[in-house]
N, C-alpha and C. Protein backbone atom coordinates (compact mmCIF):
# COMPACT_ATOMS: atom_id res chain seq x y z
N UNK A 1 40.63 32.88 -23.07
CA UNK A 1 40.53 33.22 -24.49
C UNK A 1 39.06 33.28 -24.88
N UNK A 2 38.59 34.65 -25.58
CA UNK A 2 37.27 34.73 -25.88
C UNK A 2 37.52 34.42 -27.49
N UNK A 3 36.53 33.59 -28.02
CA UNK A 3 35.88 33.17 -29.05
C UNK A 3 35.63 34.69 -29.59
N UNK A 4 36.11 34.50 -31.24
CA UNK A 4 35.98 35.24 -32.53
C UNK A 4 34.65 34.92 -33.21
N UNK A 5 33.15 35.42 -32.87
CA UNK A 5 32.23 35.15 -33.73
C UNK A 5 31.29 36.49 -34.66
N UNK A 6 31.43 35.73 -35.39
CA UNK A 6 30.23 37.07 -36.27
C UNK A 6 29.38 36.35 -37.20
N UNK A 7 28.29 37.38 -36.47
CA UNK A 7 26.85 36.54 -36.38
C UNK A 7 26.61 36.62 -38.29
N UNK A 8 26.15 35.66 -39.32
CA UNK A 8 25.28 35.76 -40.29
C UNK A 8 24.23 35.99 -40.50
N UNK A 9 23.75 35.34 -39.80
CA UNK A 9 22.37 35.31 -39.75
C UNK A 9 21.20 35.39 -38.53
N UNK A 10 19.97 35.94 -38.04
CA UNK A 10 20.39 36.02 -37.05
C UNK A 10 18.04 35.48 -36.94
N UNK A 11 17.64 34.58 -37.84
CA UNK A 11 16.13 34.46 -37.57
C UNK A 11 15.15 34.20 -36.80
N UNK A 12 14.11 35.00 -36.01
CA UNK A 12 13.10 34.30 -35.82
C UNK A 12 12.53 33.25 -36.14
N UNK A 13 12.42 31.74 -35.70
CA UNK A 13 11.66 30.82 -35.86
C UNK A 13 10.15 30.85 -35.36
N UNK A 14 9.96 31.45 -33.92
CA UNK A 14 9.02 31.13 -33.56
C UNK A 14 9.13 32.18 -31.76
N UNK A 15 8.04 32.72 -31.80
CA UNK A 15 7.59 33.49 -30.62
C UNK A 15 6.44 33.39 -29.87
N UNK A 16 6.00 31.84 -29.77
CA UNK A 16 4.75 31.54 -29.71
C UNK A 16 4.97 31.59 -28.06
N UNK A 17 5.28 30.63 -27.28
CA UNK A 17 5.60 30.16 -25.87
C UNK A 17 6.94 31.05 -25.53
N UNK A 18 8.28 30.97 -25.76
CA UNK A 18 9.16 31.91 -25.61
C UNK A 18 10.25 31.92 -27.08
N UNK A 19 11.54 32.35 -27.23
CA UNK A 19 11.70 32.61 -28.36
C UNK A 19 12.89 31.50 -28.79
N UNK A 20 12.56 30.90 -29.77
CA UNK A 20 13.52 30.35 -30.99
C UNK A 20 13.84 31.28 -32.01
N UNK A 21 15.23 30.86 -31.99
CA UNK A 21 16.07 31.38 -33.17
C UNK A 21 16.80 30.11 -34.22
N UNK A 22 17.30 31.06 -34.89
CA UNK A 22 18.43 30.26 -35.83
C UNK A 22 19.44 30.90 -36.04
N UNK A 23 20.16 30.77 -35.75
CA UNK A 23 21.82 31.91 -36.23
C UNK A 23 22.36 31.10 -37.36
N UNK A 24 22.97 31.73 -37.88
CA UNK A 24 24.14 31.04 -38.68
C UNK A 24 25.20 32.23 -38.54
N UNK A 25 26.22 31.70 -38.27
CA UNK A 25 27.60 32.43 -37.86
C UNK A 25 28.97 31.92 -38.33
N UNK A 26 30.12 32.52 -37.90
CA UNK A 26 31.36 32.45 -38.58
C UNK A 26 31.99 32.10 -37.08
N UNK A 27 32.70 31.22 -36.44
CA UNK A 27 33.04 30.98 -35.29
C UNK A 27 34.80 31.02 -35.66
N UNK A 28 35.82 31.57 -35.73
CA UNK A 28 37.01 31.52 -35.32
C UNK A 28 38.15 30.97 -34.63
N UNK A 29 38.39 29.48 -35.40
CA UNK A 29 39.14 28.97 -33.68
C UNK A 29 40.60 29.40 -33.53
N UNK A 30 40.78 29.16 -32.58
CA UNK A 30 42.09 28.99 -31.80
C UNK A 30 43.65 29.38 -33.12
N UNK A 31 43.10 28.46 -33.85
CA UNK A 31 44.51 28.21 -34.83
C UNK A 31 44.13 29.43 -35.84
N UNK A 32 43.29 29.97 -36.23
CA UNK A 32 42.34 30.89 -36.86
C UNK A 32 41.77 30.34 -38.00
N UNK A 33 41.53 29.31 -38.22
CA UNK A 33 40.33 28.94 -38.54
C UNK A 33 39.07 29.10 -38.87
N UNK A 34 38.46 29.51 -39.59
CA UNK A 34 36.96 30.13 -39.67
C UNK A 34 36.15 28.70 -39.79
N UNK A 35 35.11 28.36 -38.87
CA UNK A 35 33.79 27.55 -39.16
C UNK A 35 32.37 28.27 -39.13
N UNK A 36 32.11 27.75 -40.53
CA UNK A 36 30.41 28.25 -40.03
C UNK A 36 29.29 27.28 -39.80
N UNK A 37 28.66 27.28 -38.69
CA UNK A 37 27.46 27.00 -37.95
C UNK A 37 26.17 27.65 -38.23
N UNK A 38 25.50 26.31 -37.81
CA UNK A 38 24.14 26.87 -37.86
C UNK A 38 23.88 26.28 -36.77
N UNK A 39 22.84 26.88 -35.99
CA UNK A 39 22.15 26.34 -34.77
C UNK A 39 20.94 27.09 -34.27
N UNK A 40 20.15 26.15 -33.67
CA UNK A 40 18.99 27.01 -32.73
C UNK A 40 18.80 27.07 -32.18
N UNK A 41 18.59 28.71 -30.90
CA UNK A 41 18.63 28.45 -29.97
C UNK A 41 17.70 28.89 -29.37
N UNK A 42 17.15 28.13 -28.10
CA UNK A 42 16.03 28.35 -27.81
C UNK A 42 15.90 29.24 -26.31
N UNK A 43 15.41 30.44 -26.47
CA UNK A 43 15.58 31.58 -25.22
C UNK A 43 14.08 31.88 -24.20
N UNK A 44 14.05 30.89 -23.42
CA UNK A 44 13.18 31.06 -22.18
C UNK A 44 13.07 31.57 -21.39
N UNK A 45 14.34 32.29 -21.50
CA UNK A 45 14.32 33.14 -20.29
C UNK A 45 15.26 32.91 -18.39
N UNK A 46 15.65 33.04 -17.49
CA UNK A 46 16.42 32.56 -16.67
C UNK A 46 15.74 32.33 -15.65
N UNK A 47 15.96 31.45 -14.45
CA UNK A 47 15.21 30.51 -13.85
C UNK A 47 15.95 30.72 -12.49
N UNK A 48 15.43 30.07 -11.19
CA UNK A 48 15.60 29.71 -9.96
C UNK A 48 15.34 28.31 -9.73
N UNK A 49 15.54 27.62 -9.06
CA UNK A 49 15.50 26.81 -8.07
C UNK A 49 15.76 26.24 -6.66
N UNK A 50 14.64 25.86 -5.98
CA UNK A 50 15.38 25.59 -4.47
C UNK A 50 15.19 24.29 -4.00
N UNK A 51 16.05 24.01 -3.10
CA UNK A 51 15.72 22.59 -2.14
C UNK A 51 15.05 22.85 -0.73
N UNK A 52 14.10 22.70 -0.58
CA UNK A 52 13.64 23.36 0.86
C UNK A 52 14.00 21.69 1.84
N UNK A 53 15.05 21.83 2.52
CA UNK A 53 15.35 20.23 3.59
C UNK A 53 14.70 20.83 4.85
N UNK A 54 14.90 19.52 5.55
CA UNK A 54 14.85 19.78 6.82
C UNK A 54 15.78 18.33 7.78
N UNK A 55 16.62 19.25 8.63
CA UNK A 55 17.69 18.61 8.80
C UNK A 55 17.29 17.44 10.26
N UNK A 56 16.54 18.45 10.97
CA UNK A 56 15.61 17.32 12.17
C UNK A 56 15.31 16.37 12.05
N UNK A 57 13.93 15.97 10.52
CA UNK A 57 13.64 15.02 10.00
C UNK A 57 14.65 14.23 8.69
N UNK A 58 15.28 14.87 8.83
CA UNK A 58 16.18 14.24 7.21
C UNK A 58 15.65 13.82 6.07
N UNK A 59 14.55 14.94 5.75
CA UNK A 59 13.90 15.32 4.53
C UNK A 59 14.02 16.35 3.52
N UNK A 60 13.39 15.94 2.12
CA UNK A 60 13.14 17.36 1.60
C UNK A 60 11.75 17.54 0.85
N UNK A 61 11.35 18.62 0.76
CA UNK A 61 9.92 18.68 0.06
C UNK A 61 10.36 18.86 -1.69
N UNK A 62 9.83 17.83 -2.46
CA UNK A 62 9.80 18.30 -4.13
C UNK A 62 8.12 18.44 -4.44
N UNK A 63 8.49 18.66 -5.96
CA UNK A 63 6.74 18.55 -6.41
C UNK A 63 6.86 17.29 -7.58
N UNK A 64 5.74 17.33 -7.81
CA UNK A 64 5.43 16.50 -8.96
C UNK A 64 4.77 16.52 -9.66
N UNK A 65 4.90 16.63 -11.17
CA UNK A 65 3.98 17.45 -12.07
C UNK A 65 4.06 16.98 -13.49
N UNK A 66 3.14 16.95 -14.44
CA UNK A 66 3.12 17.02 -15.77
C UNK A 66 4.57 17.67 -16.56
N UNK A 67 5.74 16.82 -17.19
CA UNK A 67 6.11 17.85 -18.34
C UNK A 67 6.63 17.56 -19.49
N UNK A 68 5.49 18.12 -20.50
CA UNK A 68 5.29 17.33 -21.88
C UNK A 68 6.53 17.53 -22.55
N UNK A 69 7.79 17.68 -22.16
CA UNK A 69 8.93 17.44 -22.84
C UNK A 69 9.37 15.72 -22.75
N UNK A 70 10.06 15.72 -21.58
CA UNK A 70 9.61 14.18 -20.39
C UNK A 70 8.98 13.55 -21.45
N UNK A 71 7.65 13.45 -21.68
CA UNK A 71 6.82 12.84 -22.03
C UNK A 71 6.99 12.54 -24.16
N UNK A 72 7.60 13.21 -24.27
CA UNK A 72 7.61 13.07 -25.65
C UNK A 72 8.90 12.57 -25.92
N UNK A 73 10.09 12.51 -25.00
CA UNK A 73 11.05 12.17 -25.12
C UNK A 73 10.67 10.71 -24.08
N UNK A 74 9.89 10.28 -24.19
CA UNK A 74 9.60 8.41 -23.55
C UNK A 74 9.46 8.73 -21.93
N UNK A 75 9.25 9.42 -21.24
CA UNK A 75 8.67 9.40 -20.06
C UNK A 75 7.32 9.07 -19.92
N UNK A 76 6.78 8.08 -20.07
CA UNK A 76 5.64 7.75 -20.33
C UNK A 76 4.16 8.36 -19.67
N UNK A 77 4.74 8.79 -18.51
CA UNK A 77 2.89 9.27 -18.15
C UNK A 77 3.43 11.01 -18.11
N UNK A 78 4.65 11.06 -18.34
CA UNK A 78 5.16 12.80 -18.66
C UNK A 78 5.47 13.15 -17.13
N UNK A 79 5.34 12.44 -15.90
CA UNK A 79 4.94 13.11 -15.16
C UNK A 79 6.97 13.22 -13.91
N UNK A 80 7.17 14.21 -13.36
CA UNK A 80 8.79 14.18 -12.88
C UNK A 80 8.61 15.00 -11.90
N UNK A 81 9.38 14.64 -10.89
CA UNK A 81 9.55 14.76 -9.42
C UNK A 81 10.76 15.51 -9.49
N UNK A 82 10.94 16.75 -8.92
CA UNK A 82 11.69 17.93 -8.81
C UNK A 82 11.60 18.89 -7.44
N UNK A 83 12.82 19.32 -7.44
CA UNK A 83 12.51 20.61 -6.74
C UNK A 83 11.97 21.59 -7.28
N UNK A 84 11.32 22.34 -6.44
CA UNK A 84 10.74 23.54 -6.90
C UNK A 84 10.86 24.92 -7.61
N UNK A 85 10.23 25.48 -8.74
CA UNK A 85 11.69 25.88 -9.45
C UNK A 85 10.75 27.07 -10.65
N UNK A 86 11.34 27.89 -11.04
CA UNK A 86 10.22 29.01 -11.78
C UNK A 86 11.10 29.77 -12.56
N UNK A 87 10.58 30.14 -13.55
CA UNK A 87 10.93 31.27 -14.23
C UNK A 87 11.69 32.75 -13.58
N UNK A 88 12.38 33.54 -13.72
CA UNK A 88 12.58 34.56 -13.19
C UNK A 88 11.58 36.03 -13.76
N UNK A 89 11.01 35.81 -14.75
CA UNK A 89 10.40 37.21 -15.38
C UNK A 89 11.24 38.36 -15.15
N UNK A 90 9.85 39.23 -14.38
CA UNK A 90 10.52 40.33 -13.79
C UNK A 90 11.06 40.04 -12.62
N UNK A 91 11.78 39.44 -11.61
CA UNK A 91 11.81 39.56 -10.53
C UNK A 91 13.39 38.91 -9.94
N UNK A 92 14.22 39.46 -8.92
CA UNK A 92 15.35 38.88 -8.67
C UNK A 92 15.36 37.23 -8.16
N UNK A 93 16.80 36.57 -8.66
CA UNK A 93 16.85 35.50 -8.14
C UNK A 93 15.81 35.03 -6.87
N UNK A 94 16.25 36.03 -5.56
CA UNK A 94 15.30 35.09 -4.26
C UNK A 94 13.93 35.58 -4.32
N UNK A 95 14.18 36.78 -4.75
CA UNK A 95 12.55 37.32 -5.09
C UNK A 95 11.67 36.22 -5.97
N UNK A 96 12.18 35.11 -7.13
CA UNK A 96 11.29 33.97 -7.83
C UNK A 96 11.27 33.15 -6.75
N UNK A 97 12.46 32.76 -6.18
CA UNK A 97 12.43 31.54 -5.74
C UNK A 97 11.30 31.72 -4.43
N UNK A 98 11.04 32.50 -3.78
CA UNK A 98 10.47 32.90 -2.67
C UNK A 98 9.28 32.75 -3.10
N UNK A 99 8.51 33.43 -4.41
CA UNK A 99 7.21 33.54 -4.77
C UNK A 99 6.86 31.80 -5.20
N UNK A 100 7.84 31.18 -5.96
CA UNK A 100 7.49 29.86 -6.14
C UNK A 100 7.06 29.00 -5.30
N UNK A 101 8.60 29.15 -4.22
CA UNK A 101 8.29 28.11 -2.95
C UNK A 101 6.85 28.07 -2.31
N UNK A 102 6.34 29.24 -2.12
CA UNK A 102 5.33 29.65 -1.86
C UNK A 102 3.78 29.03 -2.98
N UNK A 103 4.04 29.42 -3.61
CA UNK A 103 2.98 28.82 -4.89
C UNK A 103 2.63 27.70 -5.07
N UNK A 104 4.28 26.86 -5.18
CA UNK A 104 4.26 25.75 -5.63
C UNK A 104 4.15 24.26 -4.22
N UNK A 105 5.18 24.63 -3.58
CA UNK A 105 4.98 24.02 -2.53
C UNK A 105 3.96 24.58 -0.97
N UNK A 106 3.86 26.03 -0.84
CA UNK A 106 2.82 26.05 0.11
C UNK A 106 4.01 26.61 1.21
N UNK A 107 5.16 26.38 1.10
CA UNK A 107 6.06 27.04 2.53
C UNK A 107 6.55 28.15 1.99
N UNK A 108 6.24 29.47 2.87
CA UNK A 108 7.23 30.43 2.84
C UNK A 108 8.64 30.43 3.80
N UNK A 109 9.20 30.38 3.09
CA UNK A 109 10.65 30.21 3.43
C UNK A 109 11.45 31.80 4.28
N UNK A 110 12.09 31.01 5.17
CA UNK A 110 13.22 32.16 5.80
C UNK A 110 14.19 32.61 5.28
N UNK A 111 15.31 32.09 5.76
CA UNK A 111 16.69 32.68 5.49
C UNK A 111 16.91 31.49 3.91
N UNK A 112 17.36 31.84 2.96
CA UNK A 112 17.33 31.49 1.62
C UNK A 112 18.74 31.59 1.28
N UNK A 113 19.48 30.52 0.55
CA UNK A 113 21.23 30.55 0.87
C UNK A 113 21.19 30.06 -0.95
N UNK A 114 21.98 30.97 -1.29
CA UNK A 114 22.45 30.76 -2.56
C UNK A 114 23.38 29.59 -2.78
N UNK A 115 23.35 29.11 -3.89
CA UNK A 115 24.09 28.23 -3.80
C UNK A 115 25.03 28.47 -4.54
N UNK A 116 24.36 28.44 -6.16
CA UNK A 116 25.58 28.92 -7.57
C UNK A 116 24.39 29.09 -8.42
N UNK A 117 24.93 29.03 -9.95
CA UNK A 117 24.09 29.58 -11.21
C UNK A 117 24.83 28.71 -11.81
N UNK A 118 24.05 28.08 -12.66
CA UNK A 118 24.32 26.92 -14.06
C UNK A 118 23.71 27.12 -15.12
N UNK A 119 24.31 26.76 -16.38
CA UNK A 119 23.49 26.70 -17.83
C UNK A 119 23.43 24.94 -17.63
N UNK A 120 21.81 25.07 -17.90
CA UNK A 120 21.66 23.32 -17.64
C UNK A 120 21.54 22.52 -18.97
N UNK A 121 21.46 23.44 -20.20
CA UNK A 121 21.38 22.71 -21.56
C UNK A 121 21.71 23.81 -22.57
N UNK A 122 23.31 24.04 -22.14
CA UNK A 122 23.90 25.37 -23.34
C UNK A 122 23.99 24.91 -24.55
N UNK A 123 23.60 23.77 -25.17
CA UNK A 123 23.75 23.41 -26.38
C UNK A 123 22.39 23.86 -27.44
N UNK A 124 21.75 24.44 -26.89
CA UNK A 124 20.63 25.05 -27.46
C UNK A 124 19.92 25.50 -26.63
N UNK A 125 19.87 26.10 -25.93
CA UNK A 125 19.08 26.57 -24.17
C UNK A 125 19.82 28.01 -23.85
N UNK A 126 19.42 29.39 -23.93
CA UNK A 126 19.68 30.01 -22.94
C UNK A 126 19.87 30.03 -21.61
N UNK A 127 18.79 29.62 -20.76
CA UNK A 127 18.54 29.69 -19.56
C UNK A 127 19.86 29.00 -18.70
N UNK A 128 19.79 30.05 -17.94
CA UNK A 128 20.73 30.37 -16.45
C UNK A 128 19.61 30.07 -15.58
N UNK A 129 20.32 28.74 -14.39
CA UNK A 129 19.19 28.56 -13.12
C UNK A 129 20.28 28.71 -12.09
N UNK A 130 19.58 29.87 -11.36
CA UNK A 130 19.92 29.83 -9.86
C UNK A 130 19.26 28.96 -9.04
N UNK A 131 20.56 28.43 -8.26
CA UNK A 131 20.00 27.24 -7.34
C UNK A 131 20.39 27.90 -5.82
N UNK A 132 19.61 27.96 -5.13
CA UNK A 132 18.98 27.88 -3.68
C UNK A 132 18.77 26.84 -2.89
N UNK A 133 19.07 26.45 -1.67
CA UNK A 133 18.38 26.33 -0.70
C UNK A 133 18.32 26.51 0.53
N UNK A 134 16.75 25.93 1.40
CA UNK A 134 16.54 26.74 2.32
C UNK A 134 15.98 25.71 3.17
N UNK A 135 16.20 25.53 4.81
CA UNK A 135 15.68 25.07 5.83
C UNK A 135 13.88 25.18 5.71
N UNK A 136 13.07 24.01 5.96
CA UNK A 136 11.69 24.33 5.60
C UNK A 136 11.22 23.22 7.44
N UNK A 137 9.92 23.67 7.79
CA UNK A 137 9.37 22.96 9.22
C UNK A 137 7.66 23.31 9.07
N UNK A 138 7.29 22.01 9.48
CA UNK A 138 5.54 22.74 9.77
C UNK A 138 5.00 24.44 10.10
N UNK A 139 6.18 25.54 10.89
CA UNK A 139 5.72 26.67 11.24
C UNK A 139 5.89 27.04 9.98
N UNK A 140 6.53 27.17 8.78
CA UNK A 140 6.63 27.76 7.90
C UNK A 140 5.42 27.71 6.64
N UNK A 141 4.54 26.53 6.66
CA UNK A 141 3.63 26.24 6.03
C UNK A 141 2.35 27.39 6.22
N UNK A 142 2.09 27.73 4.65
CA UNK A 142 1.44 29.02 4.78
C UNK A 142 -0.05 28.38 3.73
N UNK A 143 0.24 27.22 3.22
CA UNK A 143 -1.10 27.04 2.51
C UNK A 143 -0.61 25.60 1.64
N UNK A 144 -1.28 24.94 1.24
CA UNK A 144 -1.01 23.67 0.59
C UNK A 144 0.02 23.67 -0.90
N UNK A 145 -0.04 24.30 -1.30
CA UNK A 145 0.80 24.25 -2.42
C UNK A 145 0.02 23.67 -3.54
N UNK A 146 0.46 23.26 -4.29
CA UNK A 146 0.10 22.97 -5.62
C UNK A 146 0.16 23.62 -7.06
N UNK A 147 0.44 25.21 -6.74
CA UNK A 147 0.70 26.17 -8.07
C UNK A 147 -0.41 26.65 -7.72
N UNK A 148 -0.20 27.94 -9.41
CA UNK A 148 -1.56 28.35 -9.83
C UNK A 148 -2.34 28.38 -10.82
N UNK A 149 -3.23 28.70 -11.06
CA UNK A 149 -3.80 28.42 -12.38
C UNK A 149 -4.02 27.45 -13.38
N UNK A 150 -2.58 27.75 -13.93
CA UNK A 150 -2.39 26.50 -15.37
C UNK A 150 -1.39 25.47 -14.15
N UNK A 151 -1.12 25.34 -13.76
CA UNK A 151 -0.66 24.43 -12.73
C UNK A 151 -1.12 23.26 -11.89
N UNK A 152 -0.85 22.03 -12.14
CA UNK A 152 -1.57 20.46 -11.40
C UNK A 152 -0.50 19.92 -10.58
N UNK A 153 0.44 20.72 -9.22
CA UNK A 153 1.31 20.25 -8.59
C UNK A 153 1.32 19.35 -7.38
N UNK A 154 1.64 18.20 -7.30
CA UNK A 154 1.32 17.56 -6.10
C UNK A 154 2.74 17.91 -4.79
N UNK A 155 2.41 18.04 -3.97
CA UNK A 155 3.65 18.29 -3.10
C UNK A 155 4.03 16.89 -2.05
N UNK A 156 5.34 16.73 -2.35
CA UNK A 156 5.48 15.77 -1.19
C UNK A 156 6.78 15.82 -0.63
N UNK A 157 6.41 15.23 0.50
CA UNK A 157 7.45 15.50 1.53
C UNK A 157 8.29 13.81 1.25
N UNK A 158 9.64 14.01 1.49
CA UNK A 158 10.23 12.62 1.17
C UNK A 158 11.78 12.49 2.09
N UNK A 159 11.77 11.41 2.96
CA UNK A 159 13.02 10.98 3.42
C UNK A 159 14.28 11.14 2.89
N UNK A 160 15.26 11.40 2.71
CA UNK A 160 16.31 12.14 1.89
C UNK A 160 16.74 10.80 1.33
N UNK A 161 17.03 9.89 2.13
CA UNK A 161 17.74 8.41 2.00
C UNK A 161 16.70 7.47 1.02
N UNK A 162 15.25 8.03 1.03
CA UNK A 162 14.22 7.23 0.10
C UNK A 162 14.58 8.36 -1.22
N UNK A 163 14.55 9.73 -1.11
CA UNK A 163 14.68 10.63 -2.26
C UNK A 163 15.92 9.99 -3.25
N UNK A 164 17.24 9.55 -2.13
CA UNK A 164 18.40 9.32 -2.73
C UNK A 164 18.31 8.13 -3.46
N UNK A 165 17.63 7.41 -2.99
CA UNK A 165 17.24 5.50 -3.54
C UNK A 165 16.64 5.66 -5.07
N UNK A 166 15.53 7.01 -5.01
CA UNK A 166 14.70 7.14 -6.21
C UNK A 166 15.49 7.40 -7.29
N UNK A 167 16.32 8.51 -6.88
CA UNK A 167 17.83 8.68 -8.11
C UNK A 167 18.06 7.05 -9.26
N UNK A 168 18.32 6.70 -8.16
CA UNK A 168 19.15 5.39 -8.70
C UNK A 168 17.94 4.12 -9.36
N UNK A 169 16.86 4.66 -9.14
CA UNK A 169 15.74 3.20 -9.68
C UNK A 169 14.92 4.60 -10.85
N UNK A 170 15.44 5.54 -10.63
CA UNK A 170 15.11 6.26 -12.16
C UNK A 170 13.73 7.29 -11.68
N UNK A 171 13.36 7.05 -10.92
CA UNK A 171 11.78 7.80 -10.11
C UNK A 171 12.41 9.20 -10.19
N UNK A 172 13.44 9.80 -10.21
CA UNK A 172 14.00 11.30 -10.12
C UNK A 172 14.73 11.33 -11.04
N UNK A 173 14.56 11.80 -11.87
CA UNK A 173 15.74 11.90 -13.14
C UNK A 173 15.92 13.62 -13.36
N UNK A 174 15.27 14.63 -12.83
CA UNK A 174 15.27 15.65 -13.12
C UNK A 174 17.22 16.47 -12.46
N UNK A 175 17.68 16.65 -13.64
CA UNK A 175 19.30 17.03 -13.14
C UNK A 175 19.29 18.37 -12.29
N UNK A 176 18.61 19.26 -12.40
CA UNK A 176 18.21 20.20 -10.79
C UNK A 176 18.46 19.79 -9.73
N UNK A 177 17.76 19.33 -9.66
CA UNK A 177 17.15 18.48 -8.27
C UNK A 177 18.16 17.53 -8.21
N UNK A 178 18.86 16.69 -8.42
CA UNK A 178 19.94 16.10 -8.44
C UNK A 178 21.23 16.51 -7.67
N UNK A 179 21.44 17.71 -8.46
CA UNK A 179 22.40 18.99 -8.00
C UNK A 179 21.91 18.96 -6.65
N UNK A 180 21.03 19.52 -6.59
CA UNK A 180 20.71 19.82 -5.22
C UNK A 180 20.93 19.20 -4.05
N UNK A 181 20.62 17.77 -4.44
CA UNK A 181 20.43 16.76 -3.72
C UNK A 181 22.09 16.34 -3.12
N UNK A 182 22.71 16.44 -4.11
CA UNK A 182 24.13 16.18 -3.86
C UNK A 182 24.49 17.23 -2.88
N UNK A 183 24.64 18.41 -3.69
CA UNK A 183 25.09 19.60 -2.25
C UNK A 183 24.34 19.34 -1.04
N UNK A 184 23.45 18.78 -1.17
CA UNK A 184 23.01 18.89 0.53
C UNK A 184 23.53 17.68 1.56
N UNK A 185 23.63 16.58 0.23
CA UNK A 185 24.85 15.47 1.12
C UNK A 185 26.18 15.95 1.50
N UNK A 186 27.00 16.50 0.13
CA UNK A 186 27.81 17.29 0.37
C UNK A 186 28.42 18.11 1.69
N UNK A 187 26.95 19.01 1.55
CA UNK A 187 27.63 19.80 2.89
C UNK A 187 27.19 19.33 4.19
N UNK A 188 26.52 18.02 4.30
CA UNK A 188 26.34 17.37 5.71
C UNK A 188 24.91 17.76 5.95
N UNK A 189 24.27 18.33 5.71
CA UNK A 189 23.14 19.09 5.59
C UNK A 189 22.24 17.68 5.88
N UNK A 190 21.98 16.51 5.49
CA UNK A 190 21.48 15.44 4.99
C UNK A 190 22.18 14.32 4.90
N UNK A 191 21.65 13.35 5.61
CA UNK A 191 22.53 11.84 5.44
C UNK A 191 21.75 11.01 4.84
N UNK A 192 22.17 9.58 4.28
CA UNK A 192 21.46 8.37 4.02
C UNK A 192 21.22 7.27 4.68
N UNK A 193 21.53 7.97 5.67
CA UNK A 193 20.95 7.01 7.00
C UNK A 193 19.80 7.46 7.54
């Protein structure tokens, strides 16, 4: 059953970084019902992410970085440990994730395995992230990583079973990377031993 909406209102808040709105609308339920809403939503645009493991060592590489959301919401030094992960702009799902991995962590990656697509905060969030991942080894290392530009990324390599420990004492809170982390226990990919 698709939802009965018609839009009221439909404003620009702000186009500074990417775009906020405000709708106000007429939502239709089920019983027919009319509610009207207001909400804002905020459109960044759609995203990638990958887990680069490695199943030999029973690791995975994340980054770690500044992000002043984190930080204003009580993460105190702002700073969160993630997989690696980018905007899509112009460019297809593996086509970001490929240029990131690369950027951010320093490995160009091989064979690249889709995983799925999630809305990670539809309650005011556009963004759709494709999640990836991909087998990563010393031959694949093409340059240190860290980002570019406006970018301060530290890269580290981490034991899956120490990655999994961090979950739970709060050191990883980023829900990406989480995901990730699970499917790769999931599919055997990675143990905690």
């Amino acid at each position: 059953m698709s939802a009965k909406i018609e839009v009221i209102k439909n404003k620009i808040l702000s186009e500074n970084w990417f775009v906020l709105r405000n709708f106000t609308y007429d939502l239709t339920t089920k019983d027919g019902t009319t509610l009207r809403h207001r909400r804002e939503v905020y459109d960044r645009g759609n995203g990638a992410t990958i887990l680069l493991y490695n199943r030999e060592k029973n690791s995975i590489i994340l980054t770690r970085q500044f992000r002043i959301a984190t930080w204003v919401n009580g993460n105190e030094n702002g700073m969160l440990i993630e997989a690696c992960a980018g905007l899509l702009d112009n460019d297809s799902p593996e086509e970001c994730i490929r240029k990131e991995a690369i950027e951010e962590t320093g490995y160009a990656v091989g064979k690249v395995e889709k995983l799925y697509e999630m809305y990670m905060s539809p309650g005011g969030v556009t963004e759709l992230i494709h999640f990836f991942a991909a087998e990563y080894d010393e031959g694949l290392r093409a340059n240190a990583g860290g980002g570019v530009e406006d970018e301060d990324i530290d890269v580290i390599e981490i034991p899956f079973p120490q990655a999994w420990a961090m979950i739970k004492t709060g050191q990883i809170r980023d829900g990406k990377t989480v995901m990730l982390m699970q499917h790769a226990l999931i599919e055997g990919w990675l143990s905690l031993t």
